[in-house]
C-alpha atoms as a PDB file:
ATOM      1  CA  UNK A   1     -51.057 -35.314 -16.583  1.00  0.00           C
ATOM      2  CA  UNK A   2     -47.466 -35.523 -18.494  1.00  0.00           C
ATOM      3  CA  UNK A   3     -46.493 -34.517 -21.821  1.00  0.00           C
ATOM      4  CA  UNK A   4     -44.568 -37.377 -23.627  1.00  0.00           C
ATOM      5  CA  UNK A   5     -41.471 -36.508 -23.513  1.00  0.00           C
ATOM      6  CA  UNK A   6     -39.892 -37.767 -27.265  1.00  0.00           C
ATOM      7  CA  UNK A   7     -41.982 -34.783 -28.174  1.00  0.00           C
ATOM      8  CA  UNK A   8     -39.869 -32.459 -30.002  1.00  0.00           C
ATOM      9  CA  UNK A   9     -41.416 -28.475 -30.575  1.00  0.00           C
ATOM     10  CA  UNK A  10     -39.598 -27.081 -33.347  1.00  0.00           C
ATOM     11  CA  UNK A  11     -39.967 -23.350 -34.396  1.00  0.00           C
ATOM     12  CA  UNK A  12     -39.541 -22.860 -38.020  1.00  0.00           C
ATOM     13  CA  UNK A  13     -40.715 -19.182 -39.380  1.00  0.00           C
ATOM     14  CA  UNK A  14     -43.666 -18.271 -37.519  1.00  0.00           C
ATOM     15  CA  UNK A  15     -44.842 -21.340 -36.848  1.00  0.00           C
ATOM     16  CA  UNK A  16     -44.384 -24.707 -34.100  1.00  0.00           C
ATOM     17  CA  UNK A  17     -43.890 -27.997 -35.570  1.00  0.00           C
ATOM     18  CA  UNK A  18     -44.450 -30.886 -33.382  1.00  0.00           C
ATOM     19  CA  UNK A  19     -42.417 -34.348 -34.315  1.00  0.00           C
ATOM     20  CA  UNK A  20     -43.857 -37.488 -32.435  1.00  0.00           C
ATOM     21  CA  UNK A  21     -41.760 -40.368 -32.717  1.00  0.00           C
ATOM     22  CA  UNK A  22     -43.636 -42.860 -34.509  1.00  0.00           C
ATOM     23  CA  UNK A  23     -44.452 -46.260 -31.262  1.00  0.00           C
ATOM     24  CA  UNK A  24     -44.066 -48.803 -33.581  1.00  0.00           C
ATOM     25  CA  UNK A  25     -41.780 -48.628 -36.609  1.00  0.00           C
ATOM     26  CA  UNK A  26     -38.620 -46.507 -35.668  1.00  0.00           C
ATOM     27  CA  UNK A  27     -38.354 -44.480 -38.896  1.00  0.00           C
ATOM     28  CA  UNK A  28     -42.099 -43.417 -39.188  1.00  0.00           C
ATOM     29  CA  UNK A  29     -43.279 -40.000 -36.740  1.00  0.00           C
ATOM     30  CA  UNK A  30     -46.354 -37.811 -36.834  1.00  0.00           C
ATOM     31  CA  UNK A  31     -45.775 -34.073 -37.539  1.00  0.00           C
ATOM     32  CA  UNK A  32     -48.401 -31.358 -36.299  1.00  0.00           C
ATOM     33  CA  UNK A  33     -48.606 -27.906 -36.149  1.00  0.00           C
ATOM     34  CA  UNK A  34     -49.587 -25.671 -33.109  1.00  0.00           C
ATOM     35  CA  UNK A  35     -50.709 -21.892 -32.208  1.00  0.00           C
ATOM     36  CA  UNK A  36     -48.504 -20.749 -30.060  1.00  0.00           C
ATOM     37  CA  UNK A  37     -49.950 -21.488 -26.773  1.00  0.00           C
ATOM     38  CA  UNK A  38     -50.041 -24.935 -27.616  1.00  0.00           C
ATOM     39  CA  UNK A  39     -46.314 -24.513 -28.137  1.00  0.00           C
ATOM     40  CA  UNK A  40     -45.871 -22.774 -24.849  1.00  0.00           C
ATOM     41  CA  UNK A  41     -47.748 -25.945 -23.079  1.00  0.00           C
ATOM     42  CA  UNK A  42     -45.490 -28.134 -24.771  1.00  0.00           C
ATOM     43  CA  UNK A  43     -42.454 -26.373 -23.908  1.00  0.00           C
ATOM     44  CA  UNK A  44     -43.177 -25.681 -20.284  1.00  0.00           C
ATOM     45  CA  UNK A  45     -44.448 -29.149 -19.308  1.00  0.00           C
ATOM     46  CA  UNK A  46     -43.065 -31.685 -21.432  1.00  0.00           C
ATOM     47  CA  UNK A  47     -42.054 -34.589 -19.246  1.00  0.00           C
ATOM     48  CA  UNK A  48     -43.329 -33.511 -15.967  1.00  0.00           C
ATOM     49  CA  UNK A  49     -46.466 -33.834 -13.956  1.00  0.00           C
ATOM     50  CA  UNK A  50     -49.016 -30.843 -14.475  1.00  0.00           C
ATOM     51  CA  UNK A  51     -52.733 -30.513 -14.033  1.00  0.00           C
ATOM     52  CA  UNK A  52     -54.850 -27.356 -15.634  1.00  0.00           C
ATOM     53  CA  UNK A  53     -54.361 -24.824 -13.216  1.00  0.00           C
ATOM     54  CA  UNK A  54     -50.895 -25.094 -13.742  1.00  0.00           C
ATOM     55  CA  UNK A  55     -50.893 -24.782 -17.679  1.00  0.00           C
ATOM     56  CA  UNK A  56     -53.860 -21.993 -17.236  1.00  0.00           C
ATOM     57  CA  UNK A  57     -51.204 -19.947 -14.896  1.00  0.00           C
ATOM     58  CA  UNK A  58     -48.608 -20.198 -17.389  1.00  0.00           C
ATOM     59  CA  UNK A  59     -51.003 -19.021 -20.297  1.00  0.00           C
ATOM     60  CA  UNK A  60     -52.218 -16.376 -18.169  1.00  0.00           C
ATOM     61  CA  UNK A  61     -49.162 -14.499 -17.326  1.00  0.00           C
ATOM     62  CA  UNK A  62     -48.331 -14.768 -20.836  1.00  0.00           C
ATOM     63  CA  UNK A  63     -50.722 -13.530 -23.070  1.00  0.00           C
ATOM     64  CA  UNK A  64     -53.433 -10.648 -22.176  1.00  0.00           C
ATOM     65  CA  UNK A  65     -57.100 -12.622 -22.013  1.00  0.00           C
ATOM     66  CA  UNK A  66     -59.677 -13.283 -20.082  1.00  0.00           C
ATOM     67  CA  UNK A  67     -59.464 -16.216 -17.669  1.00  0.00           C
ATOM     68  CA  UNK A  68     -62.492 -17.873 -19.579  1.00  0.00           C
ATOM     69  CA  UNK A  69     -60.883 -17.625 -23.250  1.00  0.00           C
ATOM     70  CA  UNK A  70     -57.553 -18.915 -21.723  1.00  0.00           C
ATOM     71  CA  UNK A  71     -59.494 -22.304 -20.126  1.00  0.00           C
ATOM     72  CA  UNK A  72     -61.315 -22.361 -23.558  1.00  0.00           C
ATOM     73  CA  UNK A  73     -57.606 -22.616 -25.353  1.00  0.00           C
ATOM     74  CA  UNK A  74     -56.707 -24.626 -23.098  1.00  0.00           C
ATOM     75  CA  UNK A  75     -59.506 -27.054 -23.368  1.00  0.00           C
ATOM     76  CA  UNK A  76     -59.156 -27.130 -26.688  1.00  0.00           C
ATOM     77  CA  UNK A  77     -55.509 -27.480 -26.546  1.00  0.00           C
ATOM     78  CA  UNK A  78     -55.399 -30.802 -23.433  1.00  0.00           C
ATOM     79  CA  UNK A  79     -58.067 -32.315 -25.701  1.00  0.00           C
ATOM     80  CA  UNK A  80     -56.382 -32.179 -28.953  1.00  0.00           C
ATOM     81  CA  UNK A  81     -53.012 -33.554 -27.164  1.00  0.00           C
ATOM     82  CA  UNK A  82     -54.981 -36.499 -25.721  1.00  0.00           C
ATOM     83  CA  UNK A  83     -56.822 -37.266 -28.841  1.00  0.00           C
ATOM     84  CA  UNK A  84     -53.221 -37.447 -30.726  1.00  0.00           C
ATOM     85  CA  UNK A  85     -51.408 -39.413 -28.125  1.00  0.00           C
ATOM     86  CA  UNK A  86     -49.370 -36.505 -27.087  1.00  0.00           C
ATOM     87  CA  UNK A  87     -50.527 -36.457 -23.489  1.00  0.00           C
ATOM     88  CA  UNK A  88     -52.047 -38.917 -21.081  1.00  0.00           C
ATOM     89  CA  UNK A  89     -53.738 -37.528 -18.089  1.00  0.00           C
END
């Protein structure tokens, strides 16, 4: 899978702001906001080719959970970046 890579992750405060360029009209662009993993997905794959096991690595060395809770977020995470266009797999 690839992250789009006109993605920009913005951190403003405490928390991740996600601008996606708008496909058709130039001046328009979604804006999310993400937990911090999600940020940390964005941020170490945007624009190259990953698959689960790589994103699950990189949320297990960082934070201190289980291996199941970490593929939960990340389920939840891949899923919510498909379903906004964020992603394609």
């Amino acid at each position: 899978m690839r992250i789009d890579e006109n993605i920009t992750v913005r951190k403003i405060a405490d928390e991740y702001l996600v601008l996606q360029p708008g496909l058709e009209m130039l001046d328009m662009a979604k804006v999310y906001t993400l937990s911090e993993s999600a940020a940390l997905i964005l941020s170490n794959f945007k624009g190259i080719e990953f698959n689960r096991d790589d994103a699950l690595q990189v949320l297990l060395q960082h934070y201190q959970v289980s291996e199941q809770q970490a593929k939960d977020d990340l389920d939840r995470i891949i899923n919510q970046f498909i379903a906004e266009g964020m992603i394609q797999e």
